[in-house]
C-alpha atoms as a PDB file:
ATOM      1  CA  UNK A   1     185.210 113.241 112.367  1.00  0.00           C
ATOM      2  CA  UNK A   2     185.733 110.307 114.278  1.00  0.00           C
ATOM      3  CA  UNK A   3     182.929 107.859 114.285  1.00  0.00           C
ATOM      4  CA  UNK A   4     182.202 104.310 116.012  1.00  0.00           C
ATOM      5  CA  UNK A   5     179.698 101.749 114.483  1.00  0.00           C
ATOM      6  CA  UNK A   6     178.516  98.668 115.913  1.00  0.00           C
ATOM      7  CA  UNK A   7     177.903  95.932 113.846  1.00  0.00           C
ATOM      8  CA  UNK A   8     180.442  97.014 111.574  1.00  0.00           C
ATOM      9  CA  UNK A   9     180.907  93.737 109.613  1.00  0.00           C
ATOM     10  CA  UNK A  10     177.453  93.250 108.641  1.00  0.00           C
ATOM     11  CA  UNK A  11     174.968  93.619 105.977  1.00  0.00           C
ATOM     12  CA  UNK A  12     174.259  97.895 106.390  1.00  0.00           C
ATOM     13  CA  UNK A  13     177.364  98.656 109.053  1.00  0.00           C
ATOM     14  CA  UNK A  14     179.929  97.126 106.111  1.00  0.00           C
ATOM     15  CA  UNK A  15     178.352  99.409 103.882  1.00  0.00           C
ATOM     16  CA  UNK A  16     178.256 101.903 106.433  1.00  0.00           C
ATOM     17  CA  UNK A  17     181.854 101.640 107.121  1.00  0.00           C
ATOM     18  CA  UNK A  18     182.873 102.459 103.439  1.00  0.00           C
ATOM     19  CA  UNK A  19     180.637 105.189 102.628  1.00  0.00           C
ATOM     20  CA  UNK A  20     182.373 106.986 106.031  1.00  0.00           C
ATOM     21  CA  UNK A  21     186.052 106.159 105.263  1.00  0.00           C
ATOM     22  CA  UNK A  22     185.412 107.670 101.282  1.00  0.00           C
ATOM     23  CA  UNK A  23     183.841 110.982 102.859  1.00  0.00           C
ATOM     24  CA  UNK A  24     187.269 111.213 104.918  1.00  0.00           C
ATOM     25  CA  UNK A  25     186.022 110.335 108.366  1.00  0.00           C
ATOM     26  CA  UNK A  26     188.142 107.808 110.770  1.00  0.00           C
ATOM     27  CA  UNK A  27     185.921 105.394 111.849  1.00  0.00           C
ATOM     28  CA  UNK A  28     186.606 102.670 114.546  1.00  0.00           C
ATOM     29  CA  UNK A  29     184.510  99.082 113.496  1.00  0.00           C
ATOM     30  CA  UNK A  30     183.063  96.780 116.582  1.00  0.00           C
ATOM     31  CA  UNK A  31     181.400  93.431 115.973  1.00  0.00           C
ATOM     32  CA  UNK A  32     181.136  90.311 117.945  1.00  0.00           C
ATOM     33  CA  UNK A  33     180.998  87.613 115.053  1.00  0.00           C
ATOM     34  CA  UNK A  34     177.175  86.294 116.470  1.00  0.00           C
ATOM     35  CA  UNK A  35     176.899  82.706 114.445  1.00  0.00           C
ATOM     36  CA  UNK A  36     173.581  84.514 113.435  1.00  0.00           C
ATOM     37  CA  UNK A  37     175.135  83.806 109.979  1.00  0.00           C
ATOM     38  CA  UNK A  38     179.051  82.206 108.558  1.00  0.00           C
ATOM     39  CA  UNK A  39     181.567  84.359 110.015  1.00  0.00           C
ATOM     40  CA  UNK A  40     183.240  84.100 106.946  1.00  0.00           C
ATOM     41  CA  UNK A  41     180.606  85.797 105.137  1.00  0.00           C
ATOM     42  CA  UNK A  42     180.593  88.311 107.963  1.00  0.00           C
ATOM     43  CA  UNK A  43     184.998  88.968 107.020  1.00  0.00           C
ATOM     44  CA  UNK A  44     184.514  89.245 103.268  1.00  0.00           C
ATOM     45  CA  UNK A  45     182.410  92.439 104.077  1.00  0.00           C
ATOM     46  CA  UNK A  46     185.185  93.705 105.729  1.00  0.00           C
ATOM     47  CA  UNK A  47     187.921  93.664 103.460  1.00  0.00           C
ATOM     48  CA  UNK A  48     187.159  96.876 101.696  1.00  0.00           C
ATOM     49  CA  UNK A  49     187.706  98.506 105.159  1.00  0.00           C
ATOM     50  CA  UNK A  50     190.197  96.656 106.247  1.00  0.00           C
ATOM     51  CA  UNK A  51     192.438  98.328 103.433  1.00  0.00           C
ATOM     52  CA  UNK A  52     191.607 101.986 104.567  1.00  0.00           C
ATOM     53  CA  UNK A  53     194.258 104.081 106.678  1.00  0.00           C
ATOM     54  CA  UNK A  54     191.367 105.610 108.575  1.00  0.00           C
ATOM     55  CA  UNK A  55     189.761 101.755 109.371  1.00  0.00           C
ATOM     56  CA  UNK A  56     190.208 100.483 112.767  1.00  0.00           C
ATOM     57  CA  UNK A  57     188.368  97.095 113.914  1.00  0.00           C
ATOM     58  CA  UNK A  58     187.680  95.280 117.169  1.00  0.00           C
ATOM     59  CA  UNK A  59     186.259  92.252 117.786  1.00  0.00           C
ATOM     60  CA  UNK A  60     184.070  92.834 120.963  1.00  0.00           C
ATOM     61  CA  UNK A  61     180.782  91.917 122.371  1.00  0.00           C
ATOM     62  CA  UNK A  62     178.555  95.027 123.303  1.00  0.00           C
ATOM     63  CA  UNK A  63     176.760  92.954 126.201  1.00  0.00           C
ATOM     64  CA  UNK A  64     180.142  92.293 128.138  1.00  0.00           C
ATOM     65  CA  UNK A  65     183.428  93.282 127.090  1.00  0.00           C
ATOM     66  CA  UNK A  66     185.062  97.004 127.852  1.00  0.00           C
ATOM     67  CA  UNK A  67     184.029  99.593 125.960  1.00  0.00           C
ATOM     68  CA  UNK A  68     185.484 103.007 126.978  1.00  0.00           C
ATOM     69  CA  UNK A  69     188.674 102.862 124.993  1.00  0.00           C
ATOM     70  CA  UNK A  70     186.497 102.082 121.662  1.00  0.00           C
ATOM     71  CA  UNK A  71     184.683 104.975 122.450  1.00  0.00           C
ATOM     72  CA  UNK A  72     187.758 107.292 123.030  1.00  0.00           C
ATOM     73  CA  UNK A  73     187.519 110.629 121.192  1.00  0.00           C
ATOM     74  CA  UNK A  74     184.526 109.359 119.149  1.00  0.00           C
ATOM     75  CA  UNK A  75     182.402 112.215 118.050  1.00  0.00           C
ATOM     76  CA  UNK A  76     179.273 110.162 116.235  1.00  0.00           C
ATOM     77  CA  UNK A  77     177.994 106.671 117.740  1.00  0.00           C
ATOM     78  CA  UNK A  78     176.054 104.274 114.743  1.00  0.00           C
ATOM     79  CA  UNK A  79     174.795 102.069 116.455  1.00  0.00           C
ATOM     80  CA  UNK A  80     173.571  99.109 113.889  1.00  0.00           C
ATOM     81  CA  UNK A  81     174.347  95.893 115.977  1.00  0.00           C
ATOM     82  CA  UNK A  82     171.627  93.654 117.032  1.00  0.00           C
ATOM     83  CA  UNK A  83     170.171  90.250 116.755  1.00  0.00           C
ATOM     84  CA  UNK A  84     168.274  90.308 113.334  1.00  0.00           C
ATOM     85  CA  UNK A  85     165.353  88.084 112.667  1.00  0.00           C
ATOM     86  CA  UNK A  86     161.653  86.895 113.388  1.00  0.00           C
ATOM     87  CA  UNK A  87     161.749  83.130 113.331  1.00  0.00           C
ATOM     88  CA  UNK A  88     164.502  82.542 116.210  1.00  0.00           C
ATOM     89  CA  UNK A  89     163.434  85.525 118.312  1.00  0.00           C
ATOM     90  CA  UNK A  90     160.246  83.426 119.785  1.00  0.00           C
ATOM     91  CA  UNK A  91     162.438  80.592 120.651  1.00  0.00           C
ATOM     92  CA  UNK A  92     165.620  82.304 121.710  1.00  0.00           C
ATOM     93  CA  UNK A  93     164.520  85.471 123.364  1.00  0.00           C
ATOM     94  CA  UNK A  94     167.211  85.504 125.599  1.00  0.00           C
ATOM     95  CA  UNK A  95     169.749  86.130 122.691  1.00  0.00           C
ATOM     96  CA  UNK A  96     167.660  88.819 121.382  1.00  0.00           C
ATOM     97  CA  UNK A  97     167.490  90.438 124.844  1.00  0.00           C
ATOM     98  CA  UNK A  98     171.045  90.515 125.578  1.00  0.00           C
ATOM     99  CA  UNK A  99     172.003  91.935 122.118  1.00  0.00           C
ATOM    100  CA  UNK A 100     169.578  94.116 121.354  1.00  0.00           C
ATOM    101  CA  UNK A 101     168.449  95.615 125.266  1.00  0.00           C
ATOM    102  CA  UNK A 102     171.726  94.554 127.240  1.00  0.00           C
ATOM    103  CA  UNK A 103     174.169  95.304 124.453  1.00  0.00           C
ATOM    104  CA  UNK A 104     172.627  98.773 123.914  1.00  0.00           C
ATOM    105  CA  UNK A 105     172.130  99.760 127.589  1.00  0.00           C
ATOM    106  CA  UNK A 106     176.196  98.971 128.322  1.00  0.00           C
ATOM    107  CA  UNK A 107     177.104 100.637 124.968  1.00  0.00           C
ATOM    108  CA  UNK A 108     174.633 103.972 126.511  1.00  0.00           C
ATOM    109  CA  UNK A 109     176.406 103.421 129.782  1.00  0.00           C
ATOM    110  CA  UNK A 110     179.831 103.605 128.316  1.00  0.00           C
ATOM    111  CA  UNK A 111     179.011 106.906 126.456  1.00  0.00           C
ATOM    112  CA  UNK A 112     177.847 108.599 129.851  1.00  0.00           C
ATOM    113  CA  UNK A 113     181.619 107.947 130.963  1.00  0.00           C
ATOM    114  CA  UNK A 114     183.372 109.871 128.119  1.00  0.00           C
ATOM    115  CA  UNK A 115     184.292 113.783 128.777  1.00  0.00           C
ATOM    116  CA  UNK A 116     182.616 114.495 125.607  1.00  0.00           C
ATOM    117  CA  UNK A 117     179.156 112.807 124.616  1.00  0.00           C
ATOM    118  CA  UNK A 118     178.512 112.103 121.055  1.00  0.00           C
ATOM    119  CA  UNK A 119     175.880 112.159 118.859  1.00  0.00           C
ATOM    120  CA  UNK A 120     173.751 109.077 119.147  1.00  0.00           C
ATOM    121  CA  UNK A 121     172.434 107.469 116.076  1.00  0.00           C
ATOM    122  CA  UNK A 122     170.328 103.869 116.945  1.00  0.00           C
ATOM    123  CA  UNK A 123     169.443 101.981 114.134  1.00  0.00           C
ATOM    124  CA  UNK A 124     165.205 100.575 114.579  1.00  0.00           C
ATOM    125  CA  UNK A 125     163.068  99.097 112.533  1.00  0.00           C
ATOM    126  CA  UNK A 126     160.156  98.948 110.759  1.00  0.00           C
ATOM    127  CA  UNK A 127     158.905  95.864 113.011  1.00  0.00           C
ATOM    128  CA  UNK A 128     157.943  97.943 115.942  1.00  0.00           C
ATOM    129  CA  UNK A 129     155.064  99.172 113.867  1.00  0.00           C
ATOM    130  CA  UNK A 130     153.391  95.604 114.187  1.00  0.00           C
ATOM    131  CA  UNK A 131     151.676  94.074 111.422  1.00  0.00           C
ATOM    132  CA  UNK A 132     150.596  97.261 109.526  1.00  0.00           C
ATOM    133  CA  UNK A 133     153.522  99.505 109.036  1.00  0.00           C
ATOM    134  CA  UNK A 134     152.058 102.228 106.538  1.00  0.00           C
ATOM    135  CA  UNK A 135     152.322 105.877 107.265  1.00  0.00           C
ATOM    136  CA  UNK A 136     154.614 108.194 108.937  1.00  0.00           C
ATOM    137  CA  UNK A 137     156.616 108.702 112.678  1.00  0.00           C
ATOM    138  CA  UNK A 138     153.336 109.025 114.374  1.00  0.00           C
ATOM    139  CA  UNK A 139     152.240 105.219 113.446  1.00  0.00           C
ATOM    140  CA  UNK A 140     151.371 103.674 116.993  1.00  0.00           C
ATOM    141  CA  UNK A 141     154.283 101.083 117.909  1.00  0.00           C
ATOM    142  CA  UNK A 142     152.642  97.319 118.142  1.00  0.00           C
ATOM    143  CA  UNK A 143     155.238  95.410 117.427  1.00  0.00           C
ATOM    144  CA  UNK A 144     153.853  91.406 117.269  1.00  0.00           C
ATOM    145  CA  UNK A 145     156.697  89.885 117.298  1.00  0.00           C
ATOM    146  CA  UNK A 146     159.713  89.237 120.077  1.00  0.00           C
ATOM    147  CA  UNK A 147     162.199  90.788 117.520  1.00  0.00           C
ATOM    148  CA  UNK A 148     160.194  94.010 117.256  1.00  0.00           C
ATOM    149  CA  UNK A 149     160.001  94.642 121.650  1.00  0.00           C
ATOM    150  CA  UNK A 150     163.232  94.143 122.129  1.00  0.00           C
ATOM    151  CA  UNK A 151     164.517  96.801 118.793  1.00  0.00           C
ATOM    152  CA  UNK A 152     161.279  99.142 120.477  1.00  0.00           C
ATOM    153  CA  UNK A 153     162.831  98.493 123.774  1.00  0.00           C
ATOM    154  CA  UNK A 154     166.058  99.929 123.073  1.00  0.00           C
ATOM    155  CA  UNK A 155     164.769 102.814 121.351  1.00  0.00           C
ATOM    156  CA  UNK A 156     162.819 103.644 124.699  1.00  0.00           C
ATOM    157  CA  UNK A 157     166.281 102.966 126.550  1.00  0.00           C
ATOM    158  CA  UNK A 158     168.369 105.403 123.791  1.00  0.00           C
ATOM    159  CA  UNK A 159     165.598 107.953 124.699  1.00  0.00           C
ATOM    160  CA  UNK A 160     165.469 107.342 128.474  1.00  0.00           C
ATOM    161  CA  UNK A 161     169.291 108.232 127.719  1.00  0.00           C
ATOM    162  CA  UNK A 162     168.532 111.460 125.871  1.00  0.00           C
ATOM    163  CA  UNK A 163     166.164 112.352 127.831  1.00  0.00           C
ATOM    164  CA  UNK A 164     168.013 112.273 131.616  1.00  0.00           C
ATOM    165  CA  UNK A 165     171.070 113.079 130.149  1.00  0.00           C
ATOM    166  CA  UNK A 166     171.262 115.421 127.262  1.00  0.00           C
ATOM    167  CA  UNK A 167     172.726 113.112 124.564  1.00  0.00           C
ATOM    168  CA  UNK A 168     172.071 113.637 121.236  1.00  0.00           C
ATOM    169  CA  UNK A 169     169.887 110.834 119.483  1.00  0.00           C
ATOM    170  CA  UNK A 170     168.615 110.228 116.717  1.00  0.00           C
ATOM    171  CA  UNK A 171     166.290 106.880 115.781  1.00  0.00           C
ATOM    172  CA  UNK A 172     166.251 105.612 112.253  1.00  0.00           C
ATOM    173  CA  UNK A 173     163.576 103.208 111.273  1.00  0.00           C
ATOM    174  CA  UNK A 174     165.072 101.169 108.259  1.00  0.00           C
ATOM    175  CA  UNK A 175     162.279  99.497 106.030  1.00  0.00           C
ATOM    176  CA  UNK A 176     163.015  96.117 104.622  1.00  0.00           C
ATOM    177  CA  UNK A 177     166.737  96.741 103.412  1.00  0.00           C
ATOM    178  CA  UNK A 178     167.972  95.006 100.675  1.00  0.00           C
ATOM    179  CA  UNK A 179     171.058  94.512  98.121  1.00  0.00           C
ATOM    180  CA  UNK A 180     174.975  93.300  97.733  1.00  0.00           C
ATOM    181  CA  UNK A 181     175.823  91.232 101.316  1.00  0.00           C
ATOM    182  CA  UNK A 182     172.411  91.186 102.161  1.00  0.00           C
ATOM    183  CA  UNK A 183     172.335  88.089 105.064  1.00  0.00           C
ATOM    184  CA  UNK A 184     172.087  84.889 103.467  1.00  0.00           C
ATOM    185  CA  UNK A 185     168.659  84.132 105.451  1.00  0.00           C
ATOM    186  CA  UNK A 186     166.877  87.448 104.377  1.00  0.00           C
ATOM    187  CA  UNK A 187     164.234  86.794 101.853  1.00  0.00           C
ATOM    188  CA  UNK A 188     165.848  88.019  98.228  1.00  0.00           C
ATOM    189  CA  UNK A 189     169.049  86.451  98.990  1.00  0.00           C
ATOM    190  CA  UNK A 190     167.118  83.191  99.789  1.00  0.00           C
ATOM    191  CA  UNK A 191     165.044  83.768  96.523  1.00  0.00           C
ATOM    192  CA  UNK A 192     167.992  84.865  94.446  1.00  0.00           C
ATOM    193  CA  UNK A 193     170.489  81.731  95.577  1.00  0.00           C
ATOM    194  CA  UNK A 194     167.700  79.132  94.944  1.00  0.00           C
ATOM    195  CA  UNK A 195     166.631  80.545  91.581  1.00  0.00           C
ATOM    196  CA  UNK A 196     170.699  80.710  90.580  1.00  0.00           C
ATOM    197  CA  UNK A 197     171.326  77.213  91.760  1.00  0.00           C
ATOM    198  CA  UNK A 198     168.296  75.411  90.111  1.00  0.00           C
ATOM    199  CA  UNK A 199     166.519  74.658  93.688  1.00  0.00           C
ATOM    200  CA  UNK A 200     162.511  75.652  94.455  1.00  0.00           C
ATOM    201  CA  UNK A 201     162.115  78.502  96.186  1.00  0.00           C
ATOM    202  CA  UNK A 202     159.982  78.756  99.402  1.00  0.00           C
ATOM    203  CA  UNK A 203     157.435  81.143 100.225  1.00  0.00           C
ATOM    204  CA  UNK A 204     155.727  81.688 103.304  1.00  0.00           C
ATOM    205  CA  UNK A 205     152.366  82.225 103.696  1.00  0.00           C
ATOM    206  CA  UNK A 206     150.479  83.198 100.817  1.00  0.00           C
ATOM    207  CA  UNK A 207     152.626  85.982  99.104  1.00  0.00           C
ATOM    208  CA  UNK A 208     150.730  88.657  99.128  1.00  0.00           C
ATOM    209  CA  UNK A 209     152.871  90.344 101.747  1.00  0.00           C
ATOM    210  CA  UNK A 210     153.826  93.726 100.855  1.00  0.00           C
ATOM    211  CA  UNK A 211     157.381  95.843 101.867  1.00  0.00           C
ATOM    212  CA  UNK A 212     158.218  99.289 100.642  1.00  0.00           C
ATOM    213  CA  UNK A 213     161.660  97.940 100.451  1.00  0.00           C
ATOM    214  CA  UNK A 214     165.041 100.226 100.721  1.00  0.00           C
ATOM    215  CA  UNK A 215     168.167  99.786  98.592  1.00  0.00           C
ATOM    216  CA  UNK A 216     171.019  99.676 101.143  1.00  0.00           C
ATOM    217  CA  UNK A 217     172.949 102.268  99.481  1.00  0.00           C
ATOM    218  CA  UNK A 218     170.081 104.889 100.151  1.00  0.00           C
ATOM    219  CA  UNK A 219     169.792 103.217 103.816  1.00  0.00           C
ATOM    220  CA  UNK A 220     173.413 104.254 104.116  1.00  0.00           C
ATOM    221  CA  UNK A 221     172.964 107.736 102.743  1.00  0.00           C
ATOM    222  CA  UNK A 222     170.289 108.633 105.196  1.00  0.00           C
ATOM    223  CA  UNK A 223     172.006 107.105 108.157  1.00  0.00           C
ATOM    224  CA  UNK A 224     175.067 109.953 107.165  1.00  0.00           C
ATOM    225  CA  UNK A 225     172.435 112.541 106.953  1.00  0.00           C
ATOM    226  CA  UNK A 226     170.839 112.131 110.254  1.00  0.00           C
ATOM    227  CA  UNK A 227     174.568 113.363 111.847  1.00  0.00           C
ATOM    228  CA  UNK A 228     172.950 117.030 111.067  1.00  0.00           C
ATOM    229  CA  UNK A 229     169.546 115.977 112.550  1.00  0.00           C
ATOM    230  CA  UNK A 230     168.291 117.889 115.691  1.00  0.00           C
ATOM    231  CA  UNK A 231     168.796 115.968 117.842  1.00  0.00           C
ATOM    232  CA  UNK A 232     165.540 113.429 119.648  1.00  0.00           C
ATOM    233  CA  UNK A 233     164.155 112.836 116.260  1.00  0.00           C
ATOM    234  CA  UNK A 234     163.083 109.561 114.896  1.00  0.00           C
ATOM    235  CA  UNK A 235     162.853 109.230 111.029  1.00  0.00           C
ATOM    236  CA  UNK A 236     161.505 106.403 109.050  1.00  0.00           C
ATOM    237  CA  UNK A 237     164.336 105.132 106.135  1.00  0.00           C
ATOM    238  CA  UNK A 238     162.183 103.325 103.283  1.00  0.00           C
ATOM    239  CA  UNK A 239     162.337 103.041  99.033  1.00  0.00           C
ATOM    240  CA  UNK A 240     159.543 105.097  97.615  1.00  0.00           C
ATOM    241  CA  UNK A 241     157.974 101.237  95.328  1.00  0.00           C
ATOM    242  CA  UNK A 242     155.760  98.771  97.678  1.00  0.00           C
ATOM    243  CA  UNK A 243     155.762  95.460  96.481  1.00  0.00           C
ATOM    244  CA  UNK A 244     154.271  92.265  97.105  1.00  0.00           C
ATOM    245  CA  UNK A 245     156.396  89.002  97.222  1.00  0.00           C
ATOM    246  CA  UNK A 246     155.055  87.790  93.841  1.00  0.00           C
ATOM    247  CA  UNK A 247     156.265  90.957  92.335  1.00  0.00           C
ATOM    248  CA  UNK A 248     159.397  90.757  93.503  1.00  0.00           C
ATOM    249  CA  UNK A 249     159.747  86.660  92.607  1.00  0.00           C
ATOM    250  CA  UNK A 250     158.368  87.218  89.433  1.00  0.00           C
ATOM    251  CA  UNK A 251     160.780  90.139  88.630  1.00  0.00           C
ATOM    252  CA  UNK A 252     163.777  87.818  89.555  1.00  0.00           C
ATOM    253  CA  UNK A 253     162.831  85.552  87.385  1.00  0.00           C
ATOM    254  CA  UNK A 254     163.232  88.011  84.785  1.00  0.00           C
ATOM    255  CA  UNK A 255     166.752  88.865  86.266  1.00  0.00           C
ATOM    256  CA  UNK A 256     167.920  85.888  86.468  1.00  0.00           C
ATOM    257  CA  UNK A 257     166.801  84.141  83.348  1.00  0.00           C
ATOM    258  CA  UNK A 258     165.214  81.135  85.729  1.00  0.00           C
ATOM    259  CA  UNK A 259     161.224  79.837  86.041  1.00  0.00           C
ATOM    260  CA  UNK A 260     160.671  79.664  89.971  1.00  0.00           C
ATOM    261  CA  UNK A 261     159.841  76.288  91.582  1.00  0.00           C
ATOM    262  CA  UNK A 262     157.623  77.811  94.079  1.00  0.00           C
ATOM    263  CA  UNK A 263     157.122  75.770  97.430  1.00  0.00           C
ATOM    264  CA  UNK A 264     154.251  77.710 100.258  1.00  0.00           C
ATOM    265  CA  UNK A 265     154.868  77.113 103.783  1.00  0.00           C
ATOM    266  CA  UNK A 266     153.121  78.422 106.293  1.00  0.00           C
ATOM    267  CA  UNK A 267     153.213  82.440 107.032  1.00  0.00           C
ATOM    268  CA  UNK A 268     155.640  83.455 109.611  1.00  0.00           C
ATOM    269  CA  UNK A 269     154.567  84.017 113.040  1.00  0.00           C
ATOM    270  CA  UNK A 270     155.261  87.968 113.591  1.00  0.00           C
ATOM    271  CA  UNK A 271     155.494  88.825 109.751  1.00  0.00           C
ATOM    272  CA  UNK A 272     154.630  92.165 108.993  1.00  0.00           C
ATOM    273  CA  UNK A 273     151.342  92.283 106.483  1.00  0.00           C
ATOM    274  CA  UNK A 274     152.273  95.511 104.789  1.00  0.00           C
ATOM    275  CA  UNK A 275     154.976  98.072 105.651  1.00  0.00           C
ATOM    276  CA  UNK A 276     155.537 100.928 103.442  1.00  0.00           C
ATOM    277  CA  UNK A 277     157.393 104.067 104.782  1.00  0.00           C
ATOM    278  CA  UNK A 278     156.245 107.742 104.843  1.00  0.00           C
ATOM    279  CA  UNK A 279     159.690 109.520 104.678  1.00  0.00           C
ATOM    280  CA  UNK A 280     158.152 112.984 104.292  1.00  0.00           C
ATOM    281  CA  UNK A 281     159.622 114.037 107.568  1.00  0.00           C
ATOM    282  CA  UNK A 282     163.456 113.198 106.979  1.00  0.00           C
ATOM    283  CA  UNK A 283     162.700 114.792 103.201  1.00  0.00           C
ATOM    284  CA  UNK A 284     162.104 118.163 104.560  1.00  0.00           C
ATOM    285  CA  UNK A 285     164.625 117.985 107.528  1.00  0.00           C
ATOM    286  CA  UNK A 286     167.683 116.447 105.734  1.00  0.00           C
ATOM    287  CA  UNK A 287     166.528 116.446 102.116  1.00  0.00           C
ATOM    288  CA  UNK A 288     166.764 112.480 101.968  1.00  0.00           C
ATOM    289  CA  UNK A 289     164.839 110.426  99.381  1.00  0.00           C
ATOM    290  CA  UNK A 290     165.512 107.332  98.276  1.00  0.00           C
ATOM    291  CA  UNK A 291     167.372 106.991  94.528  1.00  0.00           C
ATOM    292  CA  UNK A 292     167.775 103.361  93.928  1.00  0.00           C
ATOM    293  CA  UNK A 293     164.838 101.711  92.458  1.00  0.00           C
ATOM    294  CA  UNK A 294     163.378  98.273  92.949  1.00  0.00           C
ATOM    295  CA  UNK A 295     164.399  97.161  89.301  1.00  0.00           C
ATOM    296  CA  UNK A 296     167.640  98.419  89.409  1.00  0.00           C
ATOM    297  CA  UNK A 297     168.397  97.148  93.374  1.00  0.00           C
ATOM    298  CA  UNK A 298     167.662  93.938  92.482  1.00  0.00           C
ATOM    299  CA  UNK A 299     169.664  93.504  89.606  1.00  0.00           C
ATOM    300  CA  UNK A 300     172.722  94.831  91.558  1.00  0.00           C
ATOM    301  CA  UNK A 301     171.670  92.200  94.003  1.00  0.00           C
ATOM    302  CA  UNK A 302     171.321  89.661  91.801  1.00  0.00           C
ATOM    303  CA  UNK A 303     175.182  90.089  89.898  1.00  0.00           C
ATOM    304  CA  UNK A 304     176.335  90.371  93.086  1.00  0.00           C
ATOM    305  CA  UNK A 305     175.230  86.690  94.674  1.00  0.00           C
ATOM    306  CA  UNK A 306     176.431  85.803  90.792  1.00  0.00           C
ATOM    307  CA  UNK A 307     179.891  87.071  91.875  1.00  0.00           C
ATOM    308  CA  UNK A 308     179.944  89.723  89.514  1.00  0.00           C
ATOM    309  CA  UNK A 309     181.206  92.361  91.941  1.00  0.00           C
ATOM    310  CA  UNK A 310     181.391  95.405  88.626  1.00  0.00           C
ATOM    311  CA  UNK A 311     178.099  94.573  87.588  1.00  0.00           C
ATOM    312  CA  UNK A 312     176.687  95.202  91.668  1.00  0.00           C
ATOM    313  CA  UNK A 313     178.045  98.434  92.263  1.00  0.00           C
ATOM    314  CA  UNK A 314     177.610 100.263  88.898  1.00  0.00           C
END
């Protein structure tokens, strides 16, 4: 099949990308390049695509260049980009606006226009839970922090979609994902890079936060699997091992051979307090369940910001 994903050269769509061009599929790659993070960062995930016959990629911006001809012929839509992040979304909100509602309403607008509408698979998150994210699909959505309304808002504008115009959707609520390329501002990178280059490592607020975190490679597996969803159904995506942030810090010291130098700052406004996903539903629908423990995750993680690139995927 012929599939486009958005936000191709990040963290989950790189990883997206391969998995899709091993199973066979052609797959078309969009990204704008966002100085969210180094653009350079953002090419090395690409070069494993860029090698495949099947690989196509465009550099385009969701909230204002053309889109028809990327979606030509497409027959599954993954839509992963967005603006990522807590801190900057209270100070920037415009940003996360555009990307996240304007970017996905023009991408939804563009898919009306083709002679054939494809399935619809829009990447969520845990954050429109709000502080407490424990339980299953039916948790209320209170999201607390800017990031969190705008990814809720365009899951309400995905539906309005569905809903008026018969397009198949599915929502996938990813749960703290982690591993190889994981941005360099996401927690475990930022703990694995100081701990690696000898500099203290700084935790905010008192870190007893706890994530039922998800190895990217099972993230990836269930975002394939929802293609043979029914189509309006929203699934959460989360590892099956909550841990707090001392558990993880502590096992990375282990990992890496290195005593933390541990510097508190104050808690985040908008951090989550505990999220921890129930993934009965897309069990029985799809037979998903995450593989990829927290142990082994992180040591992939760990020989892969080493540069040990055998070690990361074995």
């Amino acid at each position: 099949m012929k599939c486009l994903v958005t936000g191709a050269a990040g963290f989950i769509g790189s990883h997206l990308c391969e998995r899709l061009l091993h199973a066979g599929h052609q797959v078309v790659g969009v990204d704008a390049f966002i100085p969210y993070y180094p653009r350079a960062e953002k090419e090395t995930n690409l070069l494993t695509a860029r090698r495949q016959r099947w690989f196509t990629f465009h550099e385009a911006d969701l909230r204002q260049d053309p889109l028809d001809d990327l979606l030509a012929d497409v027959e599954v839509v993954f839509h992963l980009a967005a603006m990522p992040g807590l801190t900057r979304s209270w100070t920037d909100f415009d940003l996360y606006e555009s990307c996240n509602v304007t970017g996905t309403h023009r991408l939804l607008s563009a898919v009306l226009r083709q002679p054939r509408l494809p399935r619809f698979i829009c990447a969520s998150t845990s954050s429109v839970y709000g502080r407490y994210g424990s339980g299953d699909e039916q948790l209320p959505a209170r999201p607390i922090s800017p990031y969190g309304v705008t990814k809720l808002a365009a899951e309400n504008l995905c539906r309005a979609f569905a809903d008026e115009h018969d397009l198949s959707l599915v929502v996938l609520r990813y749960f703290s994902v982690y591993g190889p390329r994981q941005r360099p501002d996401m927690g475990y990178h930022r703990f694995v890079q100081a701990l690696l280059t000898g500099q203290p490592v700084t935790v905010c607020g008192d870190g007893m936060q706890v994530r039922g975190n998800t190895y990217v490679a099972d993230c990836v597996e269930a975002t394939v699997a929802a293609v043979q969803a029914q189509p309006g159904e929203t699934y959460n995506i989360g590892g099956g091992e909550a841990v707090s942030v001392w558990d993880v810090l502590r096992k990375l010291e282990v990992l890496t051979g290195r005593r933390a130098e541990v510097r508190q700052e104050a808690a985040r406004p908008g951090d989550q307090r505990y999220t921890f996903a129930d993934t009965a539903k897309i069990n029985r629908h799809l037979g998903w369940r995450a593989r990829i423990g927290i142990d082994e995750g992180l040591a992939r993680q760990v020989a892969w910001q080493r540069g040990e690139p055998q070690r990361a995927a074995a």
